[in-house]
C-alpha atoms as a PDB file:
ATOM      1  CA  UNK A   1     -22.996   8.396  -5.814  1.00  0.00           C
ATOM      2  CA  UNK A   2     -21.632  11.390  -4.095  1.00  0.00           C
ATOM      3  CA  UNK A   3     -25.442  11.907  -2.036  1.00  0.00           C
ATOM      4  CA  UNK A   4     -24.388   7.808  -1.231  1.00  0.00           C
ATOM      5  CA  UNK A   5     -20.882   9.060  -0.035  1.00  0.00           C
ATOM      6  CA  UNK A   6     -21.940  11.892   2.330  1.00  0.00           C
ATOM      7  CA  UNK A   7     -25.121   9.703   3.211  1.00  0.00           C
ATOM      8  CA  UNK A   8     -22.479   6.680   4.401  1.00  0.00           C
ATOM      9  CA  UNK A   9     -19.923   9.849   5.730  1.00  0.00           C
ATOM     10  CA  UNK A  10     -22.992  11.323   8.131  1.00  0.00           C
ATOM     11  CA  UNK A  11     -23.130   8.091   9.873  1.00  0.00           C
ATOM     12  CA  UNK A  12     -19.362   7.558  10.921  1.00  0.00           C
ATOM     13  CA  UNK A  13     -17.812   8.605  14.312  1.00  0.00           C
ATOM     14  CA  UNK A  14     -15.731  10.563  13.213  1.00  0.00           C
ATOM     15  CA  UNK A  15     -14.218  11.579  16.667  1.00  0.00           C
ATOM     16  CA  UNK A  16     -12.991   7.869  16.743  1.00  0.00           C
ATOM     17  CA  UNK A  17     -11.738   7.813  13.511  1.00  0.00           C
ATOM     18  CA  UNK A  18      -9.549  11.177  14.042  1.00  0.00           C
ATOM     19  CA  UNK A  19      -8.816   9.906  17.760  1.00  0.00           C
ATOM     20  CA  UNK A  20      -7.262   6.393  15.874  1.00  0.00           C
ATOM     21  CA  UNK A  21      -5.152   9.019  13.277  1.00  0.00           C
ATOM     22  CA  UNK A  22      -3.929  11.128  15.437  1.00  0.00           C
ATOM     23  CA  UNK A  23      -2.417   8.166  17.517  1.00  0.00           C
ATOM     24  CA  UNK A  24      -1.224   6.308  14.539  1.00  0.00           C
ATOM     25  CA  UNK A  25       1.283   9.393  13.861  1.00  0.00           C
ATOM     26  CA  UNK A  26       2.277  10.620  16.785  1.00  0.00           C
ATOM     27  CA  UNK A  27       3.052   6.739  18.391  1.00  0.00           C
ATOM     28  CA  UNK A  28       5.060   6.451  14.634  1.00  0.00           C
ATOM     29  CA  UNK A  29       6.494   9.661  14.379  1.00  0.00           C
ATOM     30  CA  UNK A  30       7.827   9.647  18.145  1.00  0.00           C
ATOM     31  CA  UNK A  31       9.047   5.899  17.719  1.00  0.00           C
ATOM     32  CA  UNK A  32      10.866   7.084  14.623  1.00  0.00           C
ATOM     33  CA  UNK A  33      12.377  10.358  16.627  1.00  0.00           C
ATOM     34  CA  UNK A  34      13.803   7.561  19.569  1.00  0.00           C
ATOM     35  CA  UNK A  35      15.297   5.419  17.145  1.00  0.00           C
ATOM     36  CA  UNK A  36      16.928   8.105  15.004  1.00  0.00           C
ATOM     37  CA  UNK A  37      18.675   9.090  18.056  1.00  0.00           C
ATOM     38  CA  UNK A  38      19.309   5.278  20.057  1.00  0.00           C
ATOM     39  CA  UNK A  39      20.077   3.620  17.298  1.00  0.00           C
ATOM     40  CA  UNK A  40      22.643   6.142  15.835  1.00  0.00           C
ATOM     41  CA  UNK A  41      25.539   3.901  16.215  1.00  0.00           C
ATOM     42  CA  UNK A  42      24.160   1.293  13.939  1.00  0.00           C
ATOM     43  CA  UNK A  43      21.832   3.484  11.316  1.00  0.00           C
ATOM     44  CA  UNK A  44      23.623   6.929  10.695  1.00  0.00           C
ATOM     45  CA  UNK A  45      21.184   9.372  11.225  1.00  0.00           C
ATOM     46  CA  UNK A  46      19.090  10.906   8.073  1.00  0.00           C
ATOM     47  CA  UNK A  47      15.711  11.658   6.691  1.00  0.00           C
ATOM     48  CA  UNK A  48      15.442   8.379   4.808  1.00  0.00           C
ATOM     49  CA  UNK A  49      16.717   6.238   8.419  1.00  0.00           C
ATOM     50  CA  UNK A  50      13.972   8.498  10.378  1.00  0.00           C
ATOM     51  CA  UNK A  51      11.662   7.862   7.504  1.00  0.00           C
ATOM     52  CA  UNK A  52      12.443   3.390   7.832  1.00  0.00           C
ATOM     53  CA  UNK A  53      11.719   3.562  11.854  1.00  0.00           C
ATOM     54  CA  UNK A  54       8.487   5.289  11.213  1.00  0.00           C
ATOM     55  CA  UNK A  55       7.148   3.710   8.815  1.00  0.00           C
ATOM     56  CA  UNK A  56       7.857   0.055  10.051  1.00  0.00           C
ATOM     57  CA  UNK A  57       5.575  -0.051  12.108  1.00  0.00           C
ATOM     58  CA  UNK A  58       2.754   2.277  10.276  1.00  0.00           C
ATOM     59  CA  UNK A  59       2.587  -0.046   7.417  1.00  0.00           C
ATOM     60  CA  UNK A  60       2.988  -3.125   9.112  1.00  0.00           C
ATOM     61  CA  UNK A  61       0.722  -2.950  11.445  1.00  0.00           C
ATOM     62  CA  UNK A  62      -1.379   0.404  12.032  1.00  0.00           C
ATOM     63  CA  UNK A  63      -2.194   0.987   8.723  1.00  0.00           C
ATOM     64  CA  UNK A  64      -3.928  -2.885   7.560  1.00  0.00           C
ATOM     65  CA  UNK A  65      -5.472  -2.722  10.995  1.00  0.00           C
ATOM     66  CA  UNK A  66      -7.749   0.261  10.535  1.00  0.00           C
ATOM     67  CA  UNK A  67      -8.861  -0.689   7.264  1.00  0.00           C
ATOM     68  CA  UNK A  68     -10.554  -3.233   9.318  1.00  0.00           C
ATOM     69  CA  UNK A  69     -11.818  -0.837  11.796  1.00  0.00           C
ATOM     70  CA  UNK A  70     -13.044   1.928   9.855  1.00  0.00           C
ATOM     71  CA  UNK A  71     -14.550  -1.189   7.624  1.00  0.00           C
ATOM     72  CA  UNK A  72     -16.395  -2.324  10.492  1.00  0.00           C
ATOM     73  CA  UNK A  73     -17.467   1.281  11.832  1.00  0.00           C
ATOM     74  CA  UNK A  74     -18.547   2.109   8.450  1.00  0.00           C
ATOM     75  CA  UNK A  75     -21.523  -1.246   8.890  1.00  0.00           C
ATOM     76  CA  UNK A  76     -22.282  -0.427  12.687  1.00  0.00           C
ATOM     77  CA  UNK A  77     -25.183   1.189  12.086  1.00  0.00           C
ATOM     78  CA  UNK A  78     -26.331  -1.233   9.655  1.00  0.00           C
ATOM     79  CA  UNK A  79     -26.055  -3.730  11.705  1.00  0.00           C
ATOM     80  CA  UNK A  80     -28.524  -2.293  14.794  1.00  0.00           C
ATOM     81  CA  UNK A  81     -32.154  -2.868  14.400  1.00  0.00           C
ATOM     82  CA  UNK A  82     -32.417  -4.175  11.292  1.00  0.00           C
ATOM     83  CA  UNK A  83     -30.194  -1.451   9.728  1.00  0.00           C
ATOM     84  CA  UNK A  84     -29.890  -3.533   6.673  1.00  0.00           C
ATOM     85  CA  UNK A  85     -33.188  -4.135   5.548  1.00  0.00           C
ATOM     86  CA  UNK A  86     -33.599  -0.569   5.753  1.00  0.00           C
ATOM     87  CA  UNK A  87     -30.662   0.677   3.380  1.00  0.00           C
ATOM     88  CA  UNK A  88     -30.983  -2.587   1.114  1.00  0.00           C
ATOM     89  CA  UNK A  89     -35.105  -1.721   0.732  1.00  0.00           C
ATOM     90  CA  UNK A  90     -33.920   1.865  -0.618  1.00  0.00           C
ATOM     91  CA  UNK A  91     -34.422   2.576  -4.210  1.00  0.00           C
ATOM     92  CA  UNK A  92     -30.694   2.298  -4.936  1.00  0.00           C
ATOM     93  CA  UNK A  93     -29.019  -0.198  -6.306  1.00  0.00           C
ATOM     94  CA  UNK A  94     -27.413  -2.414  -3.635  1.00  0.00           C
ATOM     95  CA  UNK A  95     -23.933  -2.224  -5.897  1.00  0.00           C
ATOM     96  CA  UNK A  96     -23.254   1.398  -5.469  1.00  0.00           C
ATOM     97  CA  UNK A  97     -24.253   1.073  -1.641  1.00  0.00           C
ATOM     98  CA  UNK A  98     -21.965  -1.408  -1.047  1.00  0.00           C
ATOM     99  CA  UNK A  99     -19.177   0.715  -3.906  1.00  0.00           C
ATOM    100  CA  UNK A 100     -20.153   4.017  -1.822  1.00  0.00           C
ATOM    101  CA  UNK A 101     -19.100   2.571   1.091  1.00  0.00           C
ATOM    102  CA  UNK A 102     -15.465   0.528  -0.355  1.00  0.00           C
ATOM    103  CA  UNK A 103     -14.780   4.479  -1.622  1.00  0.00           C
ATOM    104  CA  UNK A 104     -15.713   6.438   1.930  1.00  0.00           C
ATOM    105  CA  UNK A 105     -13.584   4.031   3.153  1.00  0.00           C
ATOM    106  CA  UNK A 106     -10.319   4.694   0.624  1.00  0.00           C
ATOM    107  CA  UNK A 107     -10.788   8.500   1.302  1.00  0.00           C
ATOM    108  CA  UNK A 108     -10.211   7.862   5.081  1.00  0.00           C
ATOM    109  CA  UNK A 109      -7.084   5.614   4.876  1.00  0.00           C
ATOM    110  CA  UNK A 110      -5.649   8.224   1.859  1.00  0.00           C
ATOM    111  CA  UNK A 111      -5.911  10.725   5.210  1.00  0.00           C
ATOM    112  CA  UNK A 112      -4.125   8.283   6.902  1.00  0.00           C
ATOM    113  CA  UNK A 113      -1.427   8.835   4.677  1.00  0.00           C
ATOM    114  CA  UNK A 114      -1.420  11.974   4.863  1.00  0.00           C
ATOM    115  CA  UNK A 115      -1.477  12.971   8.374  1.00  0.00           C
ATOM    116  CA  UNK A 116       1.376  10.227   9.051  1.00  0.00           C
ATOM    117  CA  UNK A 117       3.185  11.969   6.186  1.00  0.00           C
ATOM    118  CA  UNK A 118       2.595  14.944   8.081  1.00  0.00           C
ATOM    119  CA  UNK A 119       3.743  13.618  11.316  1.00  0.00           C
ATOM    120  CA  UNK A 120       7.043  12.070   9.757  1.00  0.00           C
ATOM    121  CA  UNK A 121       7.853  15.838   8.167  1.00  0.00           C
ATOM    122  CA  UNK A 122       7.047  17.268  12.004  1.00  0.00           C
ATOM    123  CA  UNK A 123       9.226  14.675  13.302  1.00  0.00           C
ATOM    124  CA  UNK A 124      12.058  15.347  10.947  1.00  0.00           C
ATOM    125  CA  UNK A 125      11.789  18.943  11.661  1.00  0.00           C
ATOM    126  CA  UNK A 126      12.073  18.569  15.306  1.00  0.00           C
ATOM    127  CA  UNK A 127      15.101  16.490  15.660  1.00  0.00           C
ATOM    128  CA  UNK A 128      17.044  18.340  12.735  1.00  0.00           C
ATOM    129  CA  UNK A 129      17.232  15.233  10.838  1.00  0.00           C
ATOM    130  CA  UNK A 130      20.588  15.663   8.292  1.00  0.00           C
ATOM    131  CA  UNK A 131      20.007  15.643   4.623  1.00  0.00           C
ATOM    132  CA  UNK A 132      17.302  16.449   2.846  1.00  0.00           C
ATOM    133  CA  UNK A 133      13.969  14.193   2.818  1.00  0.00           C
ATOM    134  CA  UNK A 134      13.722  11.545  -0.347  1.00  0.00           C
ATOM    135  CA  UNK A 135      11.165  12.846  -1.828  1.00  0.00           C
ATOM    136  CA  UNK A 136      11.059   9.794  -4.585  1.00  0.00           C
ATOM    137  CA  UNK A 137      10.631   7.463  -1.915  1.00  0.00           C
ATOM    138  CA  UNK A 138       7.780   9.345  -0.090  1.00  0.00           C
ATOM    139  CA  UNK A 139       6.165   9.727  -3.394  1.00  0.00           C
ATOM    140  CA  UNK A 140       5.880   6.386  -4.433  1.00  0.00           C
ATOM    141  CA  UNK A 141       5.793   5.213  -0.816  1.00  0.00           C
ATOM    142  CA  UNK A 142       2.871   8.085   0.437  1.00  0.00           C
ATOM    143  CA  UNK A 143       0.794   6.948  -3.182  1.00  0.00           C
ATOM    144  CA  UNK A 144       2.252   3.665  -3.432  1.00  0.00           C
ATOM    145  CA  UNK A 145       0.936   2.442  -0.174  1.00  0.00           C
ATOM    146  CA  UNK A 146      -2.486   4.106  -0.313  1.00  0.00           C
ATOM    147  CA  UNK A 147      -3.259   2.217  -3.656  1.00  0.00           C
ATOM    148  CA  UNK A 148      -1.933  -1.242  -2.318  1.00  0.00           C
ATOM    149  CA  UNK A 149      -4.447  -1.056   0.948  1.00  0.00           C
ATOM    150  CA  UNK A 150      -7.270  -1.528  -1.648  1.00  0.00           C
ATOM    151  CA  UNK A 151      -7.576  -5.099  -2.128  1.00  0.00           C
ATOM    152  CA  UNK A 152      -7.585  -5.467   1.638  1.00  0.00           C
ATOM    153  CA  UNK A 153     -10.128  -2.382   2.144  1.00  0.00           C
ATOM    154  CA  UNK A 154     -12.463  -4.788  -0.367  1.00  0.00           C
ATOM    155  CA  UNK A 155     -12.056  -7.721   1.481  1.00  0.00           C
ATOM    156  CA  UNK A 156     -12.192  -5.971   4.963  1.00  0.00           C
ATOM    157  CA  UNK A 157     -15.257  -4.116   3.697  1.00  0.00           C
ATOM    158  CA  UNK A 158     -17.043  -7.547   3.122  1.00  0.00           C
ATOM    159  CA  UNK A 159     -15.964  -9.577   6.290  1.00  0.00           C
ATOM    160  CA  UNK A 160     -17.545  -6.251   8.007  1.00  0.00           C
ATOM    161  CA  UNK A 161     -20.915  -6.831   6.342  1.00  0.00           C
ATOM    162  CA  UNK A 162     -20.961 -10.321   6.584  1.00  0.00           C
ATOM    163  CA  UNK A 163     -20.110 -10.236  10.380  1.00  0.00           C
ATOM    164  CA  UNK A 164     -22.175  -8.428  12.426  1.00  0.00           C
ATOM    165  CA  UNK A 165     -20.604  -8.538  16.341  1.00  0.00           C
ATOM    166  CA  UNK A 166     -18.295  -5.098  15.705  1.00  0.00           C
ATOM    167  CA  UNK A 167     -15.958  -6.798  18.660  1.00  0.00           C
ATOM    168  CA  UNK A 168     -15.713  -9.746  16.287  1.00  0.00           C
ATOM    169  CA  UNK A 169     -14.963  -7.633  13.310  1.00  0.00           C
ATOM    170  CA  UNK A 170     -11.855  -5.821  15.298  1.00  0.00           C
ATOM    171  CA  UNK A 171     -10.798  -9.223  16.585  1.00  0.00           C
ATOM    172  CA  UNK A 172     -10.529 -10.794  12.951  1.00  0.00           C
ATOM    173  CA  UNK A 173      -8.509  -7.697  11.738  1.00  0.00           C
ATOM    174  CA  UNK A 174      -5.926  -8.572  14.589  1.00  0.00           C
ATOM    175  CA  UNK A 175      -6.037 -11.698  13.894  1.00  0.00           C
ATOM    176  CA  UNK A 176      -5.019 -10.761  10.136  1.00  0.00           C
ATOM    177  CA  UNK A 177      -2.549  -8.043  10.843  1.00  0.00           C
ATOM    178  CA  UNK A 178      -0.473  -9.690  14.213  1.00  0.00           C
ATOM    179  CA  UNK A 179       1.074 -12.499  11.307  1.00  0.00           C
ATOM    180  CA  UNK A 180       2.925  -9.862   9.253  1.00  0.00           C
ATOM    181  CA  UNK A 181       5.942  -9.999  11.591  1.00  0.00           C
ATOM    182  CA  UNK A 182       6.381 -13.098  10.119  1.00  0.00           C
ATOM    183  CA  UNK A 183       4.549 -13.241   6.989  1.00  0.00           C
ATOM    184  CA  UNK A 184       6.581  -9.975   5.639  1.00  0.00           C
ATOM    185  CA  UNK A 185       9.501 -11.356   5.451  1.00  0.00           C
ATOM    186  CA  UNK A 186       8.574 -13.617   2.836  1.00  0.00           C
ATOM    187  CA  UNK A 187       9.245 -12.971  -0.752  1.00  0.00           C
ATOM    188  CA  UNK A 188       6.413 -10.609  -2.195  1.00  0.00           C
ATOM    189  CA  UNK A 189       5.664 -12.499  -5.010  1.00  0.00           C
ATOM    190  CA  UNK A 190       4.581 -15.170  -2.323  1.00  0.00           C
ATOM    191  CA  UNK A 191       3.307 -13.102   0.960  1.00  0.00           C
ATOM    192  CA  UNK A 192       1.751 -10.594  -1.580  1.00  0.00           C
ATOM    193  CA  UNK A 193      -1.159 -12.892  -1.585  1.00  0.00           C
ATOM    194  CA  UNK A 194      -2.230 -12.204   1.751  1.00  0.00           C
ATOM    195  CA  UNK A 195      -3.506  -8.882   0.925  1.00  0.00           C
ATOM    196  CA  UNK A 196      -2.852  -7.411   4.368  1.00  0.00           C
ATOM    197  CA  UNK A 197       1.177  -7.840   3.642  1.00  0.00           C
ATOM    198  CA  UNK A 198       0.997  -5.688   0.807  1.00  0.00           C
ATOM    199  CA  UNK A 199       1.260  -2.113   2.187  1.00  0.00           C
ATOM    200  CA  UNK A 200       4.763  -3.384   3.613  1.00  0.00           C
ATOM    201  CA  UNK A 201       5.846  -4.545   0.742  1.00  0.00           C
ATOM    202  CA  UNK A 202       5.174  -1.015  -1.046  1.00  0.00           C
ATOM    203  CA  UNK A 203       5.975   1.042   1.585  1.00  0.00           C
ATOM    204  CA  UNK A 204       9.548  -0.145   3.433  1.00  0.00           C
ATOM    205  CA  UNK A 205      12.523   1.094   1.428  1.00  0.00           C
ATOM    206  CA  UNK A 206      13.972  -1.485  -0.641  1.00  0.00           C
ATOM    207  CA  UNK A 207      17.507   0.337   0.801  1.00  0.00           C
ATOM    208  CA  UNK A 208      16.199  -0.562   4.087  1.00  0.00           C
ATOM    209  CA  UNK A 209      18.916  -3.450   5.832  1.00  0.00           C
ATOM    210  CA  UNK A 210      15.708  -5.758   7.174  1.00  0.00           C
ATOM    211  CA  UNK A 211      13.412  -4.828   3.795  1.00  0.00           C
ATOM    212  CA  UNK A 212      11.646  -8.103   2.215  1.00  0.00           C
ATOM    213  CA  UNK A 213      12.614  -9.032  -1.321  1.00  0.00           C
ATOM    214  CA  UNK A 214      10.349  -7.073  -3.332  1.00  0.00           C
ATOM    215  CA  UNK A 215       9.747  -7.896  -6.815  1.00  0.00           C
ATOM    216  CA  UNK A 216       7.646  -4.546  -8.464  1.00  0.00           C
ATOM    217  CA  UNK A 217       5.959  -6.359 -11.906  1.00  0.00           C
ATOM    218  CA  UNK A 218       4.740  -9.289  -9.769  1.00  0.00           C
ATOM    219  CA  UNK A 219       3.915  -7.269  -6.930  1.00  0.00           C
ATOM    220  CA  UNK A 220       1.203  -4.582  -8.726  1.00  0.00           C
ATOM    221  CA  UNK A 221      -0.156  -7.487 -10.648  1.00  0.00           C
ATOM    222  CA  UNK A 222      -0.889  -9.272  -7.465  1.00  0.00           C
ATOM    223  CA  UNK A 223      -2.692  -6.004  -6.478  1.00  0.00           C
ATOM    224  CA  UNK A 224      -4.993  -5.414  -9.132  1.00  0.00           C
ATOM    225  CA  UNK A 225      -5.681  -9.416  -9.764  1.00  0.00           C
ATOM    226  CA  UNK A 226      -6.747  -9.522  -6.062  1.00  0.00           C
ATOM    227  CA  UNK A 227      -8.082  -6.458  -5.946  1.00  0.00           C
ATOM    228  CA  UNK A 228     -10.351  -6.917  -8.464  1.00  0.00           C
ATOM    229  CA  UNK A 229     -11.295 -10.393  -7.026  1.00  0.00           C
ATOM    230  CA  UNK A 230     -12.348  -8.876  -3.713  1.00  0.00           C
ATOM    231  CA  UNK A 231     -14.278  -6.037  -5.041  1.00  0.00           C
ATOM    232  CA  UNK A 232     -16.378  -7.953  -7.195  1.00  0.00           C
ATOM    233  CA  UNK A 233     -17.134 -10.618  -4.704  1.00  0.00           C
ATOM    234  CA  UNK A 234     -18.235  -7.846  -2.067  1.00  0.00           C
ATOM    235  CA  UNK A 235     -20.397  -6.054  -4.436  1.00  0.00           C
ATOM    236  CA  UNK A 236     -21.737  -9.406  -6.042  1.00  0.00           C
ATOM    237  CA  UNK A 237     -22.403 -10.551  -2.077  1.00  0.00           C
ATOM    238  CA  UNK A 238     -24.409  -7.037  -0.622  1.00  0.00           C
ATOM    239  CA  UNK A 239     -26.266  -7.555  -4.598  1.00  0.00           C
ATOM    240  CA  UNK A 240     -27.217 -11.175  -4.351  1.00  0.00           C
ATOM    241  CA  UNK A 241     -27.908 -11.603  -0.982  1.00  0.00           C
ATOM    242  CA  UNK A 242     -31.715 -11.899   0.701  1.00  0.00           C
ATOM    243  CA  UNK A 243     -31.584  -8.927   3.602  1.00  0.00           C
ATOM    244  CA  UNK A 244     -35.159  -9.297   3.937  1.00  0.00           C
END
């Protein structure tokens, strides 16, 4: 699995992939930085308020819409030439090609976490943020979030191989992540379902005045019943389908 892993890893463009990073954090962690200081009169300025405007947006939006893009860049070269038949004829099983890949792509959006972590700590530092930082909340938030961006990393993973037009492949993630403006404010136990809600859900403070109504138990069951769901139907797809 791991020669699978750094097989799938030497293919990636890995310039993009730290280009779309590095703008995730600094377009969150200077949005947060503005807010803390224009909207001072309404949220008193703190770690945990500078921590709210940055990650609103991050989890929101940013973070569900690169699972889709690393997804897709992770199948581009698959899907030139014939790529497929190629890896699929290899003397591996399909399963761990398709599990090698759903993992490559979890250790990129975990350093997605942690660079935007990163940036929010930079942030903080630079505009002498009061208090201390909650370090509970970034816990479970930072880990939290990562694990909840599974189901839709299965799913995501899937629509990638399945579609092969890398334009249509972004457009479909946008078309999933634009909703959550409204679809977030929904109870979780009901916008849960759409799997590209759930980061938000895990990863806005429940102290936070425009949070959604969060209910943990249901929430985590929704992620592992859906994550399993997804991850067995991509692996069963790459494994049953006729690539030749």
């Amino acid at each position: 699995m791991r020669m699978l892993i750094r097989t799938e890893g030497m293919k990636l463009q890995w310039r993009v992939i730290g280009l779309l990073i590095v703008l995730d954090t600094l377009i969150n962690s200077a949005m947060g930085a503005m807010q803390l200081q224009s909207l001072k009169d309404f949220f008193s300025p703190s770690w945990s308020t500078l921590y709210i405007h940055s990650v609103n947006l991050h989890s929101m939006f940013f973070y569900p819409l690169y699972s889709g893009i690393v997804a897709s860049l992770l199948c581009v070269y698959e899907h030139r030439d014939g790529g497929w038949k190629i890896t699929m004829s290899l003397p591996v099983p399909r399963g761990k090609i398709f599990m090698a890949k759903f993992m490559l792509l979890l250790g990129i959006l975990g350093m997605v976490q942690i660079v935007f972590m990163l940036g929010y700590f930079a942030a903080g530092y630079f505009v002498k943020a009061p208090g201390e930082p909650p370090w509970d909340t970034l816990l479970y938030s930072g880990i939290g979030g990562w694990i909840s961006v599974f189901p839709l990393a299965a799913l995501q993973l899937m629509v990638a191989i399945r579609v092969r037009n890398f334009g249509a492949a972004l457009a479909m993630s946008l078309g999933y992540v634009v909703p959550n403006i409204v679809l977030t404010g929904f109870h979780s136990a009901i916008g849960a379902w759409l799997p590209f809600t759930i980061p938000y859900y895990v990863m806005m403070p429940q102290d936070a005045i425009y949070a959604p109504r969060v209910e943990p138990y249901s929430l985590w069951t929704i992620v592992l019943f859906t994550g399993i769901v997804y991850l067995l139907s991509g692996k069963r797809f790459v494994e049953k389908r006729d690539w030749l």
